[in-house]
N, C-alpha and C. Protein backbone atom coordinates (compact mmCIF):
# COMPACT_ATOMS: atom_id res chain seq x y z
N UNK A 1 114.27 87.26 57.64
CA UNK A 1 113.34 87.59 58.70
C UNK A 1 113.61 86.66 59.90
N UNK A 2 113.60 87.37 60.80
CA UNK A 2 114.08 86.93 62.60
C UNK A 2 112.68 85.86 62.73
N UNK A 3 112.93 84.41 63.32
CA UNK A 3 111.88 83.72 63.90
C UNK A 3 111.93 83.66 65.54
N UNK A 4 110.90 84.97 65.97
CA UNK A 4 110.66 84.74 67.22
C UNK A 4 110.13 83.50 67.89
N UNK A 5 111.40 82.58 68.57
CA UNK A 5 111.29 81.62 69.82
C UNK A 5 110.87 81.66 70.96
N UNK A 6 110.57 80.91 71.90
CA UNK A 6 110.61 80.42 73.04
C UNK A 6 111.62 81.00 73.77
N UNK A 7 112.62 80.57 73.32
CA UNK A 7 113.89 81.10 73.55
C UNK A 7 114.18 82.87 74.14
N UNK A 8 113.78 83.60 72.88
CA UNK A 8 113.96 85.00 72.92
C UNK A 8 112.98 85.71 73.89
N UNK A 9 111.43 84.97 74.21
CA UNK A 9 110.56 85.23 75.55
C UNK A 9 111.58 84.79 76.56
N UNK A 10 112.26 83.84 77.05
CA UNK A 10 112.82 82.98 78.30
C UNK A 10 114.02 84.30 78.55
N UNK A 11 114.59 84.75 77.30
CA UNK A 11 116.02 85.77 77.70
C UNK A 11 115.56 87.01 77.86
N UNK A 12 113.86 87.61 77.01
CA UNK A 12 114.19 88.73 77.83
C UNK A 12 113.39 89.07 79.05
N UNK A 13 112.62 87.53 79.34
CA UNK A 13 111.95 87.38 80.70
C UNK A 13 112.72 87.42 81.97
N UNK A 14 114.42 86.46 81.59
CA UNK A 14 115.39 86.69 82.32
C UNK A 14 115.98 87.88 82.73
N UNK A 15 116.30 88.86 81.98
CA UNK A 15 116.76 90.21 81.69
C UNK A 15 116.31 90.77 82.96
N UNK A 16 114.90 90.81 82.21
CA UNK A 16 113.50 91.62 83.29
C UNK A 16 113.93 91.47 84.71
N UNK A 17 113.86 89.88 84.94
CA UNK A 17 113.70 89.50 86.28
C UNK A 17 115.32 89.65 87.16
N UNK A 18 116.22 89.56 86.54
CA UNK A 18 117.35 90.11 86.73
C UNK A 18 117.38 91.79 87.43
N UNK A 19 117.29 92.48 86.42
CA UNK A 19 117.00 93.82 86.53
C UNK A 19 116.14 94.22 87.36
N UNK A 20 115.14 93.26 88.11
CA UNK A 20 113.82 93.87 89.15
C UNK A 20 115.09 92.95 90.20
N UNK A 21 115.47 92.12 90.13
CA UNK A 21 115.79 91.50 91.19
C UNK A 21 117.31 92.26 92.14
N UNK A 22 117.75 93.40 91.09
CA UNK A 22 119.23 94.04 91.45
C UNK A 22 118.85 94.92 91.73
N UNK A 23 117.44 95.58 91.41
CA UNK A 23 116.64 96.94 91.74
C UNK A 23 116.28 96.94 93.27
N UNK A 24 115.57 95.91 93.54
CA UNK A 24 114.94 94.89 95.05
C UNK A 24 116.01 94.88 96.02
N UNK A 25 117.18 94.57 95.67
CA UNK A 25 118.17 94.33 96.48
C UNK A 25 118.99 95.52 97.16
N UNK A 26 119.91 96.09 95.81
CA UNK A 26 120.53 97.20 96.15
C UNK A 26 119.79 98.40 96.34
N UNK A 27 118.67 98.85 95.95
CA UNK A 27 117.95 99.88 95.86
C UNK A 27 117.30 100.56 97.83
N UNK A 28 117.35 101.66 98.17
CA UNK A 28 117.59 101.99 98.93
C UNK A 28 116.12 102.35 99.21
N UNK A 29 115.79 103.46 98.37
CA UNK A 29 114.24 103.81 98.26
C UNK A 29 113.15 103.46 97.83
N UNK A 30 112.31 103.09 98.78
CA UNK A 30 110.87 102.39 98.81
C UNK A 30 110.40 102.61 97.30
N UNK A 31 110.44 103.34 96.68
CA UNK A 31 109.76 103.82 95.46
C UNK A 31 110.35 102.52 94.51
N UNK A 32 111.75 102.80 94.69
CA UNK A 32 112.85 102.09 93.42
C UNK A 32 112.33 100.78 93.95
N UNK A 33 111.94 100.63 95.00
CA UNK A 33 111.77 98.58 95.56
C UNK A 33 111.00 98.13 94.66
N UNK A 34 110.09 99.17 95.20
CA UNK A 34 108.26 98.82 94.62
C UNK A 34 108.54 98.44 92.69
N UNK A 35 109.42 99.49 92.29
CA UNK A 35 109.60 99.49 91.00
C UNK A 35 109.90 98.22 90.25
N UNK A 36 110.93 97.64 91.35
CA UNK A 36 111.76 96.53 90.94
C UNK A 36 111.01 95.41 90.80
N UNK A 37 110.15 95.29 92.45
CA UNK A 37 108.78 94.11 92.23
C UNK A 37 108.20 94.11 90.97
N UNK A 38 107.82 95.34 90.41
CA UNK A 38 107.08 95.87 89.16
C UNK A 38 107.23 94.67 88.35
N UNK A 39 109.24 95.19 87.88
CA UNK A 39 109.94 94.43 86.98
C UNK A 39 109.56 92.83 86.80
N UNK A 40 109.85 92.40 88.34
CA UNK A 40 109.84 91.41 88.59
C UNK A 40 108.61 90.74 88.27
N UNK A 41 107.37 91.56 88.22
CA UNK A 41 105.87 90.34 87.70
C UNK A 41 105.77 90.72 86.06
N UNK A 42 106.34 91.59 86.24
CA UNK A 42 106.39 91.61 84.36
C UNK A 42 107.17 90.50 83.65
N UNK A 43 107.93 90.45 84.32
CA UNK A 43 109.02 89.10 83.55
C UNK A 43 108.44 88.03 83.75
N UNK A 44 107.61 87.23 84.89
CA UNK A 44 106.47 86.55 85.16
C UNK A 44 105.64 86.21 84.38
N UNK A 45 104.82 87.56 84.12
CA UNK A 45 103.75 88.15 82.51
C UNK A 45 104.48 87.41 81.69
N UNK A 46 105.56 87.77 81.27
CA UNK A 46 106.30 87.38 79.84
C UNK A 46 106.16 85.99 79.87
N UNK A 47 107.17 85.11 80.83
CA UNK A 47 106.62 83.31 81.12
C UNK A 47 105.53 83.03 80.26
N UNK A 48 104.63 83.66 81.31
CA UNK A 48 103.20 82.91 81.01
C UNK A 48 102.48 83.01 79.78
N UNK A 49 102.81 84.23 79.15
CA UNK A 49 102.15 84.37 77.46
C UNK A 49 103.08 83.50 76.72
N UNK A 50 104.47 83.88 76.94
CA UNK A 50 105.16 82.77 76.14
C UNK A 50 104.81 81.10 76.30
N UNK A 51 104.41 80.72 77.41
CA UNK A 51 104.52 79.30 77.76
C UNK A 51 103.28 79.21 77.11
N UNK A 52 102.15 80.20 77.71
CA UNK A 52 100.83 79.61 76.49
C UNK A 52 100.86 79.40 75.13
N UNK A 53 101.50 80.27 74.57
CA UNK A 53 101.58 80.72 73.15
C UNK A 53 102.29 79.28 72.61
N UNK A 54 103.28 78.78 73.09
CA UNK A 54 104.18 77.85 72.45
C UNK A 54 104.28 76.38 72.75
N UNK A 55 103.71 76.33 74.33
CA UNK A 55 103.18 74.91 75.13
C UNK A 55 101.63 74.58 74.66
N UNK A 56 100.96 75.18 74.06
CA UNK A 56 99.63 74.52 73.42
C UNK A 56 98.89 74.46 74.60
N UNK A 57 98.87 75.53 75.41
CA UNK A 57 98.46 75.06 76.80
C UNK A 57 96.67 76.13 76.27
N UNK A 58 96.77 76.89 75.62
CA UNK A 58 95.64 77.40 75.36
C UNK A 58 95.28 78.70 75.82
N UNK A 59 94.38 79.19 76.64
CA UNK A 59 94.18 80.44 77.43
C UNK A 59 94.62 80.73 78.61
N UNK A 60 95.12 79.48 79.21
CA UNK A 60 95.59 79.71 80.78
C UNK A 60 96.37 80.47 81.04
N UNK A 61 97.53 80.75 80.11
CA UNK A 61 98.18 81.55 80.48
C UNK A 61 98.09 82.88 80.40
N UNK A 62 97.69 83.47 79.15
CA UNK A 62 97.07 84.71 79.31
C UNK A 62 96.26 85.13 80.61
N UNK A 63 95.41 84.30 81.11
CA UNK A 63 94.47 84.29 81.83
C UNK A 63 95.14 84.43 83.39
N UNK A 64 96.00 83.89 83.96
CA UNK A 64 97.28 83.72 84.92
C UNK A 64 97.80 85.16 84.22
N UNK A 65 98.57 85.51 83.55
CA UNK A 65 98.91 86.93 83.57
C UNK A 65 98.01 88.48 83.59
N UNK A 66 96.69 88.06 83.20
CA UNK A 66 95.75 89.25 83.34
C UNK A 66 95.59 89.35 84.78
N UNK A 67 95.58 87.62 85.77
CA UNK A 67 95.32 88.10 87.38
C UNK A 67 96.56 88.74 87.91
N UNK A 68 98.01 88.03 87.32
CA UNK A 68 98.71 88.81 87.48
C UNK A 68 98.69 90.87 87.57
N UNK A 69 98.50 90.81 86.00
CA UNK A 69 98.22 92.21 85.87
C UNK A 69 97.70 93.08 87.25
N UNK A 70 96.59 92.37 87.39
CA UNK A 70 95.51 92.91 88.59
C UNK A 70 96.40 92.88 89.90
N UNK A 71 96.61 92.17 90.03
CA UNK A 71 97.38 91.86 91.09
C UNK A 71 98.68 93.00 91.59
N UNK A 72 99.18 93.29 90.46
CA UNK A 72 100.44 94.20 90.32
C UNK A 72 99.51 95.45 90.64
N UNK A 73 98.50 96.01 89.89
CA UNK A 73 97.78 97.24 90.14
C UNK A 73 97.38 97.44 91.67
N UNK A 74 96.90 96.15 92.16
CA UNK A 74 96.54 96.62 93.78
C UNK A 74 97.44 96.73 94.25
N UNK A 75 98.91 96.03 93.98
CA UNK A 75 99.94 95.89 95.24
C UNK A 75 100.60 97.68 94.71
N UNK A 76 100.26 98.05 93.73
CA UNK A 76 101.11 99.57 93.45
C UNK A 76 99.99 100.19 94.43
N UNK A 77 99.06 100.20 93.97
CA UNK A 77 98.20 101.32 95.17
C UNK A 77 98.26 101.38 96.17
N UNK A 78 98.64 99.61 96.81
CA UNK A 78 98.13 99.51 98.63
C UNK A 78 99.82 100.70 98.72
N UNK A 79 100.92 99.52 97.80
CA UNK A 79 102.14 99.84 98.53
C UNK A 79 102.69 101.30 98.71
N UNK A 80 101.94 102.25 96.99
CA UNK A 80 101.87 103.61 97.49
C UNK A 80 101.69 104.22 98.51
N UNK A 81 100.21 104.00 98.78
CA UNK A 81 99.77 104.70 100.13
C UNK A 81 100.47 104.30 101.00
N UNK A 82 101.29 102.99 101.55
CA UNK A 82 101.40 102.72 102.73
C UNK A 82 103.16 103.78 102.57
N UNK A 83 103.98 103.94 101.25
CA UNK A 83 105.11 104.69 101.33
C UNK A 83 104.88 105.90 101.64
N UNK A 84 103.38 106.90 100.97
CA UNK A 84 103.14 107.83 101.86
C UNK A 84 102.68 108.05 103.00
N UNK A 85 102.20 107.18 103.50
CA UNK A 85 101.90 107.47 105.02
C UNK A 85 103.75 107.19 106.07
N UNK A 86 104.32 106.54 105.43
CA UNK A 86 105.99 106.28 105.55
C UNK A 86 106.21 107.88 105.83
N UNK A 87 106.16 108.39 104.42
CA UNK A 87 106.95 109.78 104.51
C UNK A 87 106.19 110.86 105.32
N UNK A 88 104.95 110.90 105.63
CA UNK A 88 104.09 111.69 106.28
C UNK A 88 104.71 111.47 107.67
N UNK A 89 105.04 110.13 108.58
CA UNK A 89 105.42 109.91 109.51
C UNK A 89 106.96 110.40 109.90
N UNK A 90 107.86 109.39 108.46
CA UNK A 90 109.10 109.94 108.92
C UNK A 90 109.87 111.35 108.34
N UNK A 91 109.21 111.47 107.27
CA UNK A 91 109.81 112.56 106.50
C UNK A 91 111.21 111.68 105.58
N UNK A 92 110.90 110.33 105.15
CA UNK A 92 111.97 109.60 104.11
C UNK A 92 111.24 108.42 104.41
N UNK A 93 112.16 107.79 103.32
CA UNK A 93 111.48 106.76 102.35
C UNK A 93 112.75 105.67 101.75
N UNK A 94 113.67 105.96 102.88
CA UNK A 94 114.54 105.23 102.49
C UNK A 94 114.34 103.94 103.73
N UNK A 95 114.35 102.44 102.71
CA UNK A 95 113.85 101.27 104.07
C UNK A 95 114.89 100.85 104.81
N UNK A 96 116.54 101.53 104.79
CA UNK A 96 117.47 101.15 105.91
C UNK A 96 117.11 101.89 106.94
N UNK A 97 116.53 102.75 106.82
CA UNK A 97 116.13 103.82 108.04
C UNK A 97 115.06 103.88 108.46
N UNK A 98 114.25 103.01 108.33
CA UNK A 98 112.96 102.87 108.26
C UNK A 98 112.97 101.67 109.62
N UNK A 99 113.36 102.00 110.55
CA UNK A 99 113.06 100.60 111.71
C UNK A 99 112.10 101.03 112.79
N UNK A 100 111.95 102.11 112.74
CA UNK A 100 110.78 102.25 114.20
C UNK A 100 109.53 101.54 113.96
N UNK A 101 108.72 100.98 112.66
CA UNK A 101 107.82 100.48 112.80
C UNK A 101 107.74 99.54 113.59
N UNK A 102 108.55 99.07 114.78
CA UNK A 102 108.39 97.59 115.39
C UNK A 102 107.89 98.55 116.55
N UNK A 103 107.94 99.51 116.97
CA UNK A 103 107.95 100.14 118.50
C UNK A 103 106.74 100.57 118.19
């Protein structure tokens, strides 16, 4: 039987944050960005249960990832609406093409 470490939270917290962070970058469409951020506080999440769970730190961390949680839920809603009001305006949703918001 496998003894889940510290370790095995830290690699596939890395993974995560990897994978949101190549999503963020190369990714073209607002949707896939948003997605990637997603990734990116989930692997965060992972940290913080692991660091509680194994640092003796107690509830904090759970507690730091539930605001997390919350946190991720408003930024999907605001950032939704604000991609559809994007596409209502331009008709796309891709953010290289997306520059008239300064004018």
């Amino acid at each position: 039987m496998i003894n889940v470490g510290l370790n095995h939270f830290l690699i596939v917290s890395g993974i995560l944050f990897s994978l949101g962070l190549y999503a963020v970058v190369t990714r073209k469409n607002a949707v896939m960005v948003l997605m990637g951020i997603e990734l990116i506080l989930n692997a965060a999440n992972i940290n913080f249960i692991a660091f509680s769970k194994f640092g003796n730190l107690g509830l904090t961390g759970q507690v730091t990832a539930l605001f997390v949680i919350v946190l991720a839920a408003a930024e999907a809603a605001i950032a939704l609406a604000i991609v559809l009001n994007i596409y209502k305006t331009f008709n796309n949703v891709n953010v290289d093409e997306i520059d008239h918001l300064k004018d």
